[in-house]
Protein backbone atom coordinates (compact mmCIF):
# COMPACT_ATOMS: atom_id res chain seq x y z
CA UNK A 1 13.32 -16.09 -39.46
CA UNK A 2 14.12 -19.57 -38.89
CA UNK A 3 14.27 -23.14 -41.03
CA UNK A 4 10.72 -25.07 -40.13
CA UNK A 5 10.69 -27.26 -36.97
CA UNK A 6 13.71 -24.94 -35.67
CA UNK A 7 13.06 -22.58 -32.39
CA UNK A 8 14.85 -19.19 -32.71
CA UNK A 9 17.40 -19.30 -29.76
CA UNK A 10 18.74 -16.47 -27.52
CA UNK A 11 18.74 -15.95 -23.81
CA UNK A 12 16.58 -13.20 -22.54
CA UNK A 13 16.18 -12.23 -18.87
CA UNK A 14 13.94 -9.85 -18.13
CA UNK A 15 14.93 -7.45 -15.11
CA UNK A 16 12.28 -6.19 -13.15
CA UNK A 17 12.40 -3.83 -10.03
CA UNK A 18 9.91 -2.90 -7.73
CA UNK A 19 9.29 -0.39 -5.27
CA UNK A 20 6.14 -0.76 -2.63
CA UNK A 21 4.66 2.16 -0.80
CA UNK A 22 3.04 1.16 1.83
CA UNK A 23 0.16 3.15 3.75
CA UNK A 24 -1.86 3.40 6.51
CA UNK A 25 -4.87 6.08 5.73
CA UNK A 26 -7.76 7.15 8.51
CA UNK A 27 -10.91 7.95 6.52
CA UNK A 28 -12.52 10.71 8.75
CA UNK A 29 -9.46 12.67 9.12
CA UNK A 30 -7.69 12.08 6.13
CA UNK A 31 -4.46 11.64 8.03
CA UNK A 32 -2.04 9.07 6.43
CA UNK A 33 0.97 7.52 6.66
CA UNK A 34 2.92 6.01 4.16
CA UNK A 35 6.83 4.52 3.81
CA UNK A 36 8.38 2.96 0.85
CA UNK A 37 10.67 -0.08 0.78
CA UNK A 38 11.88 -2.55 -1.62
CA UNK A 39 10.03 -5.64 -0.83
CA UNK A 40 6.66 -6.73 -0.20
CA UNK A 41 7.07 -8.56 2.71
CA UNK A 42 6.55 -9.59 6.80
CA UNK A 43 9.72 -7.96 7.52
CA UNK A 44 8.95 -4.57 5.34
CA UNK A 45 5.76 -4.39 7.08
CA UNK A 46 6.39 -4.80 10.36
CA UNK A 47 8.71 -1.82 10.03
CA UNK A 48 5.86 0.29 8.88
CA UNK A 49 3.69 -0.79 11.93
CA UNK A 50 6.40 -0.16 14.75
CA UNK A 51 7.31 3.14 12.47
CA UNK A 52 3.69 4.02 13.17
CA UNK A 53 2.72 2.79 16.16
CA UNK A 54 5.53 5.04 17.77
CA UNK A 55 4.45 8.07 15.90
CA UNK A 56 1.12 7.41 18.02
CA UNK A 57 2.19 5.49 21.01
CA UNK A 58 -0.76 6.97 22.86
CA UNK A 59 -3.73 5.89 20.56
CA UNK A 60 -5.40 1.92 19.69
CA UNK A 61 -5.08 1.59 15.71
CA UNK A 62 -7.39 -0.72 14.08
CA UNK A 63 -5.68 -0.76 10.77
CA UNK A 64 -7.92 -3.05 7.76
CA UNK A 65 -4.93 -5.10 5.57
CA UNK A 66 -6.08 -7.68 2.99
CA UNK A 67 -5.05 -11.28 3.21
CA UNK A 68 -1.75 -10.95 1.71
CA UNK A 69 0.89 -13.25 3.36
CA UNK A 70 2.99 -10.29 4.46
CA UNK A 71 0.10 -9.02 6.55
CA UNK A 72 -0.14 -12.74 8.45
CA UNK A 73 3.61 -14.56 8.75
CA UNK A 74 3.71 -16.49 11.99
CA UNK A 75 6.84 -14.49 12.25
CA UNK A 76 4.96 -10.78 12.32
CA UNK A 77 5.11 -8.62 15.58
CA UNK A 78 2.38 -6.25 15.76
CA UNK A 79 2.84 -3.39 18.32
CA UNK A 80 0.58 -3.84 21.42
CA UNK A 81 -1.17 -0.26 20.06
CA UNK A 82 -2.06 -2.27 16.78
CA UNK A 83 -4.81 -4.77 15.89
CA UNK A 84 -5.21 -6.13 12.36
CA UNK A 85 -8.60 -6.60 10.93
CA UNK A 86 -8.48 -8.83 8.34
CA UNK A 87 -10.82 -7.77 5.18
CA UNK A 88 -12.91 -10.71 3.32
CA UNK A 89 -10.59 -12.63 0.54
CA UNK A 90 -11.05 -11.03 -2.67
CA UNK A 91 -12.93 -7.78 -1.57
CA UNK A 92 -10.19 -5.24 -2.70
CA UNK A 93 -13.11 -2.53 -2.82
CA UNK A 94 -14.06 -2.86 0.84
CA UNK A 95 -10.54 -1.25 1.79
CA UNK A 96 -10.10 2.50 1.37
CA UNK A 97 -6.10 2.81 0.41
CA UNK A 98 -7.69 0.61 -2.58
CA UNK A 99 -8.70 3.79 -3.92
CA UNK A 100 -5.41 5.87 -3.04
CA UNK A 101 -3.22 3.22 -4.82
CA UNK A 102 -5.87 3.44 -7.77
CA UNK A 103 -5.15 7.06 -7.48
CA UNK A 104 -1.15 7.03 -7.82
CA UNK A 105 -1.05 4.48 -10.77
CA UNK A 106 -3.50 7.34 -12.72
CA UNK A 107 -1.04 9.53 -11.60
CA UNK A 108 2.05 7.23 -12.95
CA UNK A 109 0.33 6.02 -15.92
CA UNK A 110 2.59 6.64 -18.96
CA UNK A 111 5.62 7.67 -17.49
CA UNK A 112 8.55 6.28 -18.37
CA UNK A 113 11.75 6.07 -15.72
CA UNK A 114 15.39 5.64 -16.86
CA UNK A 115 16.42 4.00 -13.27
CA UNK A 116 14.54 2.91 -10.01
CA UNK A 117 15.98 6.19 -8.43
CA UNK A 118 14.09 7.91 -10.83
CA UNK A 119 10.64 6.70 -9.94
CA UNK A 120 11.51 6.75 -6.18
CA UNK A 121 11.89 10.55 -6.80
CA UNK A 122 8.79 10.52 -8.56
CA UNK A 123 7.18 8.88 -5.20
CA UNK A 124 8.83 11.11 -3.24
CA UNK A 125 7.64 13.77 -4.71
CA UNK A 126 3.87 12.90 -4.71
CA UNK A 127 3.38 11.29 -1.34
CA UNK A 128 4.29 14.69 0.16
CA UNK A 129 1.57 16.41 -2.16
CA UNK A 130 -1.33 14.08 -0.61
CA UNK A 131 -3.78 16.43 1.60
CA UNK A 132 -5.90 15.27 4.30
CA UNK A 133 -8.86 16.99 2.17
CA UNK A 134 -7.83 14.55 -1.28
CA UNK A 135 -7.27 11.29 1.33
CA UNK A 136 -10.72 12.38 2.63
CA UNK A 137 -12.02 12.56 -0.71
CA UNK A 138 -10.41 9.32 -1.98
CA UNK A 139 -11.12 7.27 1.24
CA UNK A 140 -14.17 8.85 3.18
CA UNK A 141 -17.18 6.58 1.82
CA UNK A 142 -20.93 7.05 3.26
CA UNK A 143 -21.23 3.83 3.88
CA UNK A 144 -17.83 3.20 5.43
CA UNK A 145 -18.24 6.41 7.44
CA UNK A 146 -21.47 4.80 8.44
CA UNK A 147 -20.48 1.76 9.25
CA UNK A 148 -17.31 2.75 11.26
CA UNK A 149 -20.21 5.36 13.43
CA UNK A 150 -22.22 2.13 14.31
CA UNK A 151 -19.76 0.19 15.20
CA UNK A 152 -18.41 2.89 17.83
CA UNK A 153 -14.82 3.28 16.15
């Protein structure tokens, strides 16, 4: 408690640290890919397309990302195998992951890690538990399904 018209003082810096999982997720198959790094960023994600695009040098990916600035630096060099298709601003539901990352934070809700090694285990330990059958499940929408059918993809 403090005199009137006084402000308590004292420094406080909060300390945050993150971890991002990235993923890549193909609705009819239920195949996914998915690395974690420390930043959100151009950089971060470029090394998540080249890590997949030489996993599957042989295929054309049309991979949906959202407008984040990461997914569109003037600096970003997508693999020739790769072609970003940009989803609507603001239409989080229109992209399947959506629903995968919805997924994991039910899954993380309530836990409490003493360190960011911690919760990396914690990742590591679920990514690995992911099935095609739950990613089709999570992912495989009628109307997406639909959709992806009539366009010829």
């Amino acid at each position: 408690m403090t005199r009137r018209k006084l402000s308590p003082t004292g420094e406080v810096q909060w300390q945050f640290l993150y971890r991002w999982l990235y993923g890549i997720v193909e609705p009819l198959s239920g195949e996914h890919f998915m690395l974690e790094f420390s930043h959100l960023d151009s950089w971060c994600f470029e090394g998540v397309l080249q890590a997949f695009a030489q996993m599957h040098p042989e295929e054309l990916h049309l991979i949906q990302v959202d407008n984040a600035k990461a997914h569109s630096a003037q600096t970003l060099t997508v693999p020739d195998n790769v072609i970003l298709l940009f989803q609507p601003p603001y239409c989080p539901e229109l992209n399947p992951i959506e629903r995968v990352w919805q997924q994991l934070k039910r899954w993380l809700q309530w836990r409490h890690f003493d360190s960011i090694s911690d919760l990396q285990e914690s990742l590591s330990r679920w990514v690995p538990r992911l099935t095609p059958q739950q990613m089709q499940s999570l992912t495989q929408w009628g109307w997406l399904v639909d959709g992806l059918c009539v366009a010829g993809i």
